[in-house]
Protein backbone atom coordinates (compact mmCIF):
# COMPACT_ATOMS: atom_id res chain seq x y z
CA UNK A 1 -53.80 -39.61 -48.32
CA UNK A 2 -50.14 -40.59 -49.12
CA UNK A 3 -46.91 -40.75 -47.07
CA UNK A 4 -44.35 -38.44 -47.40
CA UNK A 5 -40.70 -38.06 -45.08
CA UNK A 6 -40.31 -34.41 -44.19
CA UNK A 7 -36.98 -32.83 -42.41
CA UNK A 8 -35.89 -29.66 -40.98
CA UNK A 9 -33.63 -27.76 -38.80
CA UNK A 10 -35.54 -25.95 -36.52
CA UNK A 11 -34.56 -23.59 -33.37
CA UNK A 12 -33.89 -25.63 -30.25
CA UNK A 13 -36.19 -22.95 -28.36
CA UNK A 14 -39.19 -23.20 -26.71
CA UNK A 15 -42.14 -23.47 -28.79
CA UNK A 16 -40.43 -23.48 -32.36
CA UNK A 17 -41.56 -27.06 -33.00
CA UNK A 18 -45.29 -26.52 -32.00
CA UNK A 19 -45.41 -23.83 -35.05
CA UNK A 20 -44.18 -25.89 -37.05
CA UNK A 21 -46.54 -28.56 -36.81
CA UNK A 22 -49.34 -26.13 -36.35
CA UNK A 23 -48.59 -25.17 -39.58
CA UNK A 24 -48.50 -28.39 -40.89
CA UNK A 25 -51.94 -29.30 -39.26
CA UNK A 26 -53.21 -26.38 -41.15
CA UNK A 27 -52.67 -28.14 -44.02
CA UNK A 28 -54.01 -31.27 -43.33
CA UNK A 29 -51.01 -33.26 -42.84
CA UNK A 30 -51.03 -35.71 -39.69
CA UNK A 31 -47.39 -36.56 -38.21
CA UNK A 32 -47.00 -39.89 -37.83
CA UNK A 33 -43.70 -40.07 -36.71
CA UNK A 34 -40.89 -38.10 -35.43
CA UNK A 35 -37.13 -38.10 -34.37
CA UNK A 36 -35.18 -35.71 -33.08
CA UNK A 37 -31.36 -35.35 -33.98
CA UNK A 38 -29.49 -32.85 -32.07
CA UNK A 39 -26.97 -31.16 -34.09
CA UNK A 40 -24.20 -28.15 -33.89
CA UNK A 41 -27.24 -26.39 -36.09
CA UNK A 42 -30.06 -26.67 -34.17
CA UNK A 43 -32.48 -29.70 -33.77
CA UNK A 44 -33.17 -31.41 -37.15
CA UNK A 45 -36.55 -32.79 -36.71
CA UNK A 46 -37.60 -35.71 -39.21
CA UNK A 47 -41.09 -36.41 -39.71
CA UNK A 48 -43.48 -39.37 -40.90
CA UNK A 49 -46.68 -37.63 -42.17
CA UNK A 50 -49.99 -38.40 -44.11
CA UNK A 51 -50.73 -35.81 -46.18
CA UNK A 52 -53.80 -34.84 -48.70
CA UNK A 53 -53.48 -36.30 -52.23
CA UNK A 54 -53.68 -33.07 -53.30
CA UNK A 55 -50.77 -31.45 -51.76
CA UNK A 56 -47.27 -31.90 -53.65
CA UNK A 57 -43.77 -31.63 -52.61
CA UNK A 58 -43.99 -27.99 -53.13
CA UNK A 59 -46.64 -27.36 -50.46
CA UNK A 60 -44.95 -28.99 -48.18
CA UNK A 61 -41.68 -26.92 -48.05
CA UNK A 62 -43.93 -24.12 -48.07
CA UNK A 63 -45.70 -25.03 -45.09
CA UNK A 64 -42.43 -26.08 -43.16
CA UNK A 65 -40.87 -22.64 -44.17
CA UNK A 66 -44.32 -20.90 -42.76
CA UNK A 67 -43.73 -22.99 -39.73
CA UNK A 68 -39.90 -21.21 -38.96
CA UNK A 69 -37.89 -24.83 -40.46
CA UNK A 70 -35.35 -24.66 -42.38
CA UNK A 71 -32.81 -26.68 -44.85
CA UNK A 72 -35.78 -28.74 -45.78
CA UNK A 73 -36.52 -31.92 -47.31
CA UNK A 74 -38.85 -34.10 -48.38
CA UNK A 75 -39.75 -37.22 -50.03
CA UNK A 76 -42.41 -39.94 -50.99
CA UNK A 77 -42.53 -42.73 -48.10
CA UNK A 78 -43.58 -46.45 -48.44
CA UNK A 79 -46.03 -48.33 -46.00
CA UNK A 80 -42.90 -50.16 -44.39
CA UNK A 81 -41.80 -46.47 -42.93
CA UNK A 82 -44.65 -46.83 -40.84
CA UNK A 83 -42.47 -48.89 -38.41
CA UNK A 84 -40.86 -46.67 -35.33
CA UNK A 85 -36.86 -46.79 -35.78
CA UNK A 86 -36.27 -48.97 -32.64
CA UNK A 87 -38.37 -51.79 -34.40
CA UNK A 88 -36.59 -50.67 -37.99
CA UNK A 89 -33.18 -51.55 -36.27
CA UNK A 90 -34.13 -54.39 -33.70
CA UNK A 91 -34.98 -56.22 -37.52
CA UNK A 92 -31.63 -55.00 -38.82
CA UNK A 93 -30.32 -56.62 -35.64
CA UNK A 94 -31.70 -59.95 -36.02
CA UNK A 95 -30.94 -60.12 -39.49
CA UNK A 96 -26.82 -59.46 -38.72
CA UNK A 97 -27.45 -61.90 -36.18
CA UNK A 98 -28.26 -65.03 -38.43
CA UNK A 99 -25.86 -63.07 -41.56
CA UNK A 100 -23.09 -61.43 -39.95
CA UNK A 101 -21.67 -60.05 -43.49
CA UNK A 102 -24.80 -58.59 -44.27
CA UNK A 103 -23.34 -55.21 -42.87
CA UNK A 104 -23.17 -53.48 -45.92
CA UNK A 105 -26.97 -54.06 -46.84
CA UNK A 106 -27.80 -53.43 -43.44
CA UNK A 107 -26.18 -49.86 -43.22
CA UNK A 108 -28.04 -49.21 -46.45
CA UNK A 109 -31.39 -50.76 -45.04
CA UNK A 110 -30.51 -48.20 -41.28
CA UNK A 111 -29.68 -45.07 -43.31
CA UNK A 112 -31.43 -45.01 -47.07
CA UNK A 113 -27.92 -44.72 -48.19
CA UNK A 114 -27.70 -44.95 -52.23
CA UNK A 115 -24.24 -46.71 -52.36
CA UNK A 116 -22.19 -48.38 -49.46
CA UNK A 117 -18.42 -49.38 -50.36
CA UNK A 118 -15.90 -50.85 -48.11
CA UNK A 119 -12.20 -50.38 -48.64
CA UNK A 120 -9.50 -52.17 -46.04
CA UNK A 121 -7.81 -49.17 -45.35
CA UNK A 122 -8.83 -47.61 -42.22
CA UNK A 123 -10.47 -44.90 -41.14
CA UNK A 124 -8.47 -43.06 -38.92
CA UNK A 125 -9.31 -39.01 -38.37
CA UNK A 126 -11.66 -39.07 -41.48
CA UNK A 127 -14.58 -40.81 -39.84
CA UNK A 128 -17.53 -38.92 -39.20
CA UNK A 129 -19.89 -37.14 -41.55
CA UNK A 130 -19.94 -34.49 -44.15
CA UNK A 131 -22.74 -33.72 -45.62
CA UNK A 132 -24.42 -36.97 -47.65
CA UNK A 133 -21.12 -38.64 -46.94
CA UNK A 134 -20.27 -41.31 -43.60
CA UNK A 135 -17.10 -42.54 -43.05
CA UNK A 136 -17.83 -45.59 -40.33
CA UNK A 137 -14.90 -47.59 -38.99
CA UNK A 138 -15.24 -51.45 -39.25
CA UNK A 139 -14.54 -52.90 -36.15
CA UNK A 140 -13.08 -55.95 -38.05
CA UNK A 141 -10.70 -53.69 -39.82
CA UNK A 142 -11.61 -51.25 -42.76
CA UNK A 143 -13.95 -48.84 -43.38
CA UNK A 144 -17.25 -48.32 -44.93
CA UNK A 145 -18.62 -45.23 -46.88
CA UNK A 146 -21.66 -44.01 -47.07
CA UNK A 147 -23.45 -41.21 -49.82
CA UNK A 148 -27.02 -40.31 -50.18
CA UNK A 149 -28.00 -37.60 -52.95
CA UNK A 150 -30.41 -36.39 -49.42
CA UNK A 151 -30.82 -35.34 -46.83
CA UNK A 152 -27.48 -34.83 -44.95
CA UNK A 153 -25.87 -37.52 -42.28
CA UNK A 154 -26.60 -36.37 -38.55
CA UNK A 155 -24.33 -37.21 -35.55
CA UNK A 156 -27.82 -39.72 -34.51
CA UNK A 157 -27.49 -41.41 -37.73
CA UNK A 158 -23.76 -42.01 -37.21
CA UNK A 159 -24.37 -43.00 -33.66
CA UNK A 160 -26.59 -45.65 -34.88
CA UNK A 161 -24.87 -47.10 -38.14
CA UNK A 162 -21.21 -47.49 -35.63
CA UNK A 163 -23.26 -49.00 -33.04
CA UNK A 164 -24.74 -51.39 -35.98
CA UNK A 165 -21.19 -52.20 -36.96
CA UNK A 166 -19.97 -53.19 -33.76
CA UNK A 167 -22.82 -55.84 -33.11
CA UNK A 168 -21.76 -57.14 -36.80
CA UNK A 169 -18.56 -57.59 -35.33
CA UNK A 170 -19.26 -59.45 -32.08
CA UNK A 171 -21.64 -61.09 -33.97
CA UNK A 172 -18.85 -62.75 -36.39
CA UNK A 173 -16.55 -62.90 -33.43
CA UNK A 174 -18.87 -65.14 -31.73
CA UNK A 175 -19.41 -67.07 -35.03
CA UNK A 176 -15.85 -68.21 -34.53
CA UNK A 177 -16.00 -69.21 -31.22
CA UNK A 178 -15.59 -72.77 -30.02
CA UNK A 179 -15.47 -74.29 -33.18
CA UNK A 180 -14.33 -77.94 -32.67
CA UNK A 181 -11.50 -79.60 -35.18
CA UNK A 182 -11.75 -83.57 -35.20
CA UNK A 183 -7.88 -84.05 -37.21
CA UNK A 184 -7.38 -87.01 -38.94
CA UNK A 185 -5.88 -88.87 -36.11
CA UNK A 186 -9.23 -88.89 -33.82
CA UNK A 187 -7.82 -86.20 -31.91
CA UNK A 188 -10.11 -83.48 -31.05
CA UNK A 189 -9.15 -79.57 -30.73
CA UNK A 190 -11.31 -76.59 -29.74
CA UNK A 191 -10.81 -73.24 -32.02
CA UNK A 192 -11.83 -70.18 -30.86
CA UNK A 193 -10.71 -65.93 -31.15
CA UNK A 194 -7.74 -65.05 -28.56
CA UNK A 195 -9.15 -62.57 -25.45
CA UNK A 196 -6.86 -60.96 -22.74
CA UNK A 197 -7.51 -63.49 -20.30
CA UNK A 198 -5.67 -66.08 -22.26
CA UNK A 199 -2.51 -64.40 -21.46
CA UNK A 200 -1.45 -66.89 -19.37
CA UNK A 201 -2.48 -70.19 -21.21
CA UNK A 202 -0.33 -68.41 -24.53
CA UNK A 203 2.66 -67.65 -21.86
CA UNK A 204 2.53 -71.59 -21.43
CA UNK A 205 2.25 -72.28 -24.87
CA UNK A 206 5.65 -70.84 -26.11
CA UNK A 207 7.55 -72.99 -22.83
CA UNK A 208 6.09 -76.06 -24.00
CA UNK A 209 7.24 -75.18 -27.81
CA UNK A 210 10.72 -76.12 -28.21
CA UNK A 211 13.33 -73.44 -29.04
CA UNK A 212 13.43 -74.47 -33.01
CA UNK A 213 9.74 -73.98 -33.07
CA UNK A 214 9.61 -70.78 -31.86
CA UNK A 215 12.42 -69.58 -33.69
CA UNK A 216 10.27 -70.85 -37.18
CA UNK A 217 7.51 -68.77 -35.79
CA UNK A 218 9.68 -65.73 -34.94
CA UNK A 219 11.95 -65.97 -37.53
CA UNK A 220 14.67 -63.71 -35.22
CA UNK A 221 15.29 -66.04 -32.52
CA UNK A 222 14.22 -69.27 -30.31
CA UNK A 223 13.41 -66.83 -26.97
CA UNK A 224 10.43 -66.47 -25.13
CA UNK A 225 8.14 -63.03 -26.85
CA UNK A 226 7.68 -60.47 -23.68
CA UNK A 227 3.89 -60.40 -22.45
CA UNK A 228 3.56 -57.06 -23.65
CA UNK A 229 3.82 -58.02 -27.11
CA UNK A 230 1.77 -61.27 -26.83
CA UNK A 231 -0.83 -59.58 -25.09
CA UNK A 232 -1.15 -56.85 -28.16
CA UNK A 233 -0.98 -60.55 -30.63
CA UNK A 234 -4.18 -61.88 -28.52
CA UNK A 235 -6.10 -58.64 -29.36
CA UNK A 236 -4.80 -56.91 -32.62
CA UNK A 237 -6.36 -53.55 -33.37
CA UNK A 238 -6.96 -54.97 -37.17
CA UNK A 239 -7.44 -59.09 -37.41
CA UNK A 240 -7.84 -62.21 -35.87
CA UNK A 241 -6.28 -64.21 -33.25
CA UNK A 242 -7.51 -67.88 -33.10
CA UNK A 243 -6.39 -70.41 -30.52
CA UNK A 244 -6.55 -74.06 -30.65
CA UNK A 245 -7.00 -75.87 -26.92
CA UNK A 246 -6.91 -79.53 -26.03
CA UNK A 247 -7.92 -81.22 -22.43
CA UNK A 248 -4.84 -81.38 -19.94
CA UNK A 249 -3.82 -84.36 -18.05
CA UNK A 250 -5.34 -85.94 -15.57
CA UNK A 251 -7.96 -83.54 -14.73
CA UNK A 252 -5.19 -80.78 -15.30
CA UNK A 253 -7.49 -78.30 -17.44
CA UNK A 254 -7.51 -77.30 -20.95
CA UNK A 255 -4.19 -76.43 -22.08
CA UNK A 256 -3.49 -74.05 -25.77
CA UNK A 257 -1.62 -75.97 -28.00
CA UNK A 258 -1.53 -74.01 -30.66
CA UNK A 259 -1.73 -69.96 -31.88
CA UNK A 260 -2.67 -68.58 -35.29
CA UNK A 261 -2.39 -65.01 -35.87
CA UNK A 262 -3.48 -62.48 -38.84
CA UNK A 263 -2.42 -59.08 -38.69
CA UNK A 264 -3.93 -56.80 -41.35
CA UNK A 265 -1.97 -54.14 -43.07
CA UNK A 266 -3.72 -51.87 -45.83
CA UNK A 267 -5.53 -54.63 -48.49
CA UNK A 268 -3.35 -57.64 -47.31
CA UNK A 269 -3.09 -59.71 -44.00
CA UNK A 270 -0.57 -61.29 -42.40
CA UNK A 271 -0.22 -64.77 -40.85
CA UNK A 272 1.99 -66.96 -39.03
CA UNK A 273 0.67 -70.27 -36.97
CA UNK A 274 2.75 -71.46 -33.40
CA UNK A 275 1.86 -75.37 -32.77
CA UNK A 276 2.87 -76.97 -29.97
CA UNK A 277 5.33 -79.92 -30.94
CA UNK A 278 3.43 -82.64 -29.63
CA UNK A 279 0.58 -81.28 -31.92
CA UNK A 280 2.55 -80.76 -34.97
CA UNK A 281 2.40 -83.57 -38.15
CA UNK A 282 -1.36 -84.00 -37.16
CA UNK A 283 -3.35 -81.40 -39.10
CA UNK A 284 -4.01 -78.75 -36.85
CA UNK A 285 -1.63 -75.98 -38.55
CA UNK A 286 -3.35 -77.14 -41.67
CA UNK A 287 -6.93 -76.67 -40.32
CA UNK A 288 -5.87 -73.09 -38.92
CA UNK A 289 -5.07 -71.57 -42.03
CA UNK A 290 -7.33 -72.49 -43.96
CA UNK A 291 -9.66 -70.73 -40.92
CA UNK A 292 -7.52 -67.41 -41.25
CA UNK A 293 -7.79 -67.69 -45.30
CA UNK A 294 -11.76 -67.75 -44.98
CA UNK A 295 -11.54 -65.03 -42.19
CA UNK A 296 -9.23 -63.01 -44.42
CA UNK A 297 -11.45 -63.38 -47.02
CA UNK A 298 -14.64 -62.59 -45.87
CA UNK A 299 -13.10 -59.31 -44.56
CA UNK A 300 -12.63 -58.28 -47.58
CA UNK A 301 -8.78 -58.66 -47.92
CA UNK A 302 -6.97 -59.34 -51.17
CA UNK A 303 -4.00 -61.22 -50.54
CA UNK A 304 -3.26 -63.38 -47.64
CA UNK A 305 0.89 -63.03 -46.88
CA UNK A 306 3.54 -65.32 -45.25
CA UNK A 307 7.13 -65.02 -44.17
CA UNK A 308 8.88 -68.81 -44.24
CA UNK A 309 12.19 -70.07 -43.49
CA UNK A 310 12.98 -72.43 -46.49
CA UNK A 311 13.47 -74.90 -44.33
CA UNK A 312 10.23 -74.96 -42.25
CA UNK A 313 8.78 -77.94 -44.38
CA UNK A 314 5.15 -78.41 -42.37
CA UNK A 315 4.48 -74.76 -43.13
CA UNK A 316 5.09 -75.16 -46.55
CA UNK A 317 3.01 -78.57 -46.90
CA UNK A 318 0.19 -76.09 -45.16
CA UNK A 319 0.46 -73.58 -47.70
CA UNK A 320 -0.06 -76.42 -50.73
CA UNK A 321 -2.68 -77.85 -49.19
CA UNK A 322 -4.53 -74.97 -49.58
CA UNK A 323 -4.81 -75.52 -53.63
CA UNK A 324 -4.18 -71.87 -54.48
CA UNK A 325 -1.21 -70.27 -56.57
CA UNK A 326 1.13 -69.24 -54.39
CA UNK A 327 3.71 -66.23 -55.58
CA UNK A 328 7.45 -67.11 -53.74
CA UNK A 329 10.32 -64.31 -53.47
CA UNK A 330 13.03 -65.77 -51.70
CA UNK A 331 15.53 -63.82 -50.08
CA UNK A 332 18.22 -65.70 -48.42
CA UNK A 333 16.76 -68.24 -46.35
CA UNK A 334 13.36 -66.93 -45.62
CA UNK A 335 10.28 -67.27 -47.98
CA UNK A 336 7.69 -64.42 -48.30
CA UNK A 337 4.77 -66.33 -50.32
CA UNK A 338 1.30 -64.71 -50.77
CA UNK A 339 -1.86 -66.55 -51.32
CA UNK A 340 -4.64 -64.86 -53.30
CA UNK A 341 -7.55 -64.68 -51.78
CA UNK A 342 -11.28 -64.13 -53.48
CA UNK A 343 -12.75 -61.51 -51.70
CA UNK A 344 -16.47 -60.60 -51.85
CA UNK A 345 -17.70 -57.55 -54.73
CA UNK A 346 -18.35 -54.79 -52.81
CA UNK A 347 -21.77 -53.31 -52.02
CA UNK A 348 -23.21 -50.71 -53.70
């Protein structure tokens, strides 16, 4: 006997599917397996089945065609298909869980997809399917793409592979979280990504800053950003918010003493760091970039950009601590300088 992957659009009406595996049965072929995926078309049903040696590919179409499917496919299976799909992607799971940029393989692992690419543009209106061609969104920012020579994507299969995506992303989200930074004086600050509910704790951050510090971070002016616009910072549709929090006074609470913030754009990010004066000179901006570089990079990005007042000397010392060649245009008073960044080879 040997295993073979058989799918086909059939009628969604009563009894269609029962002739078609009637007809299969005639054959000899036990059905291991089967999923159903709804689609504009009709139901495309996809089968695991042991067949005779001595039927071929050939005598399988045939018999699905005698059985009233159509748009047929079929192919050779290995032992491993013999696990159901909720096992297939509870494994996938688990294995994003301990690798979070294992996405790529993982799509490829979900879907049988011959190539998987990611680009940092996003998706936007493209995603979906045509054909042997996905277009997923990447929660982190991006998109992947999918091709197959066969069969065609289903809605299911798309379903499944964005659903796949997002636990990637909470899963590297979470990776992030509560990191603790031990700076060279002793001092000890907790890292973690920016949520909605730190709206507040940011508000406080920018009183405590003094006006020349904000006005470095800003570059426009010293005043206090609306909470409308911080609150879109803490969450950006495309990048990474980090915040850095140290224990208040006397029992006061934790307290955020510091902000770093990548906004993505196309292949290059953004960032710009706020640190709270009585943190600054200790390490902490230092410690945060270097976070947003690795972020930046594992994202896929290709350049990691800055704008700089010339005069903002702890920024700069940041920037060459980081060991990397570091392009400058000036214009006026304000520095743009972008830092390569060595992003992974794509997947395919």
């Amino acid at each position: 006997m040997t295993l073979w992957r058989i799918r086909a659009t059939v009628d969604d009406r009563p009894g269609y599917l029962s002739v078609l595996t009637a007809s299969l049965a005639l054959r000899g072929v036990n059905i291991l397996a089967v999923q159903v995926h709804t689609t504009e078309r009709g139901a495309v049903d996809d089968f695991l089945v042991d067949a005779p040696d001595a039927l071929d590919e050939a005598d399988l179409v045939a018999a699905v065609e005698r059985g009233r499917g159509r748009d047929c496919w079929v192919a050779r299976s290995e032992a491993r298909g013999l696990a159901d799909q909720p096992t297939r992607v509870l494994g996938l799971a688990n294995r994003l869980v301990r690798d979070p940029d294992a996405a790529g393989e993982a799509l490829r692992a979900l879907l049988g997809a011959d190539t998987v690419t990611w680009r940092p543009a996003s998706a936007g209106a493209g995603a979906g399917i045509t054909g042997t061609t996905m277009l997923l969104a990447d929660p982190g920012g991006g998109a992947f793409t999918l091709r197959r020579a066969a069969p065609d994507f289903t809605p299911a299969e798309y379903a499944r592979a964005q659903a796949l995506l997002e636990l990637s992303a909470t899963v590297a989200r979470r990776a992030a979280e509560q990191v603790t930074l031990v700076l060279p004086d002793g001092a000890e600050a907790a890292v973690r990504p920016a949520g909605a509910d730190d709206l507040p704790g940011v508000v406080e951050l920018h009183r405590r800053c003094s006006a020349r510090s904000r006005h470095r971070r800003y570059l426009g002016g010293a005043a206090l950003p609306s909470p409308t616009r911080l609150r879109r910072m803490l969450e950006p549709a495309r990048g990474l918010t980090l915040l850095a929090t140290a224990g208040g006074d006397a029992g006061s609470g934790e307290s955020v003493v510091a902000m770093a913030n990548l906004l993505a754009e196309g292949d290059e990010a953004e960032a710009a760091l706020l640190v709270r004066d009585d943190w600054q000179r200790r390490g902490l901006g230092s410690a945060l970039l270097r976070r947003l570089v690795r972020y930046a990079e594992h994202a896929g990005y290709g350049a990691l950009v800055l704008h700089v007042q010339a005069e903002n000397a702890p920024m700069l010392r940041a920037l060459r601590r980081l060991g990397r060649p570091t392009p400058v245009e000036r214009d006026g008073a304000l520095l743009t300088l972008t830092v390569p960044l060595t992003t992974a080879a794509p997947v395919h």
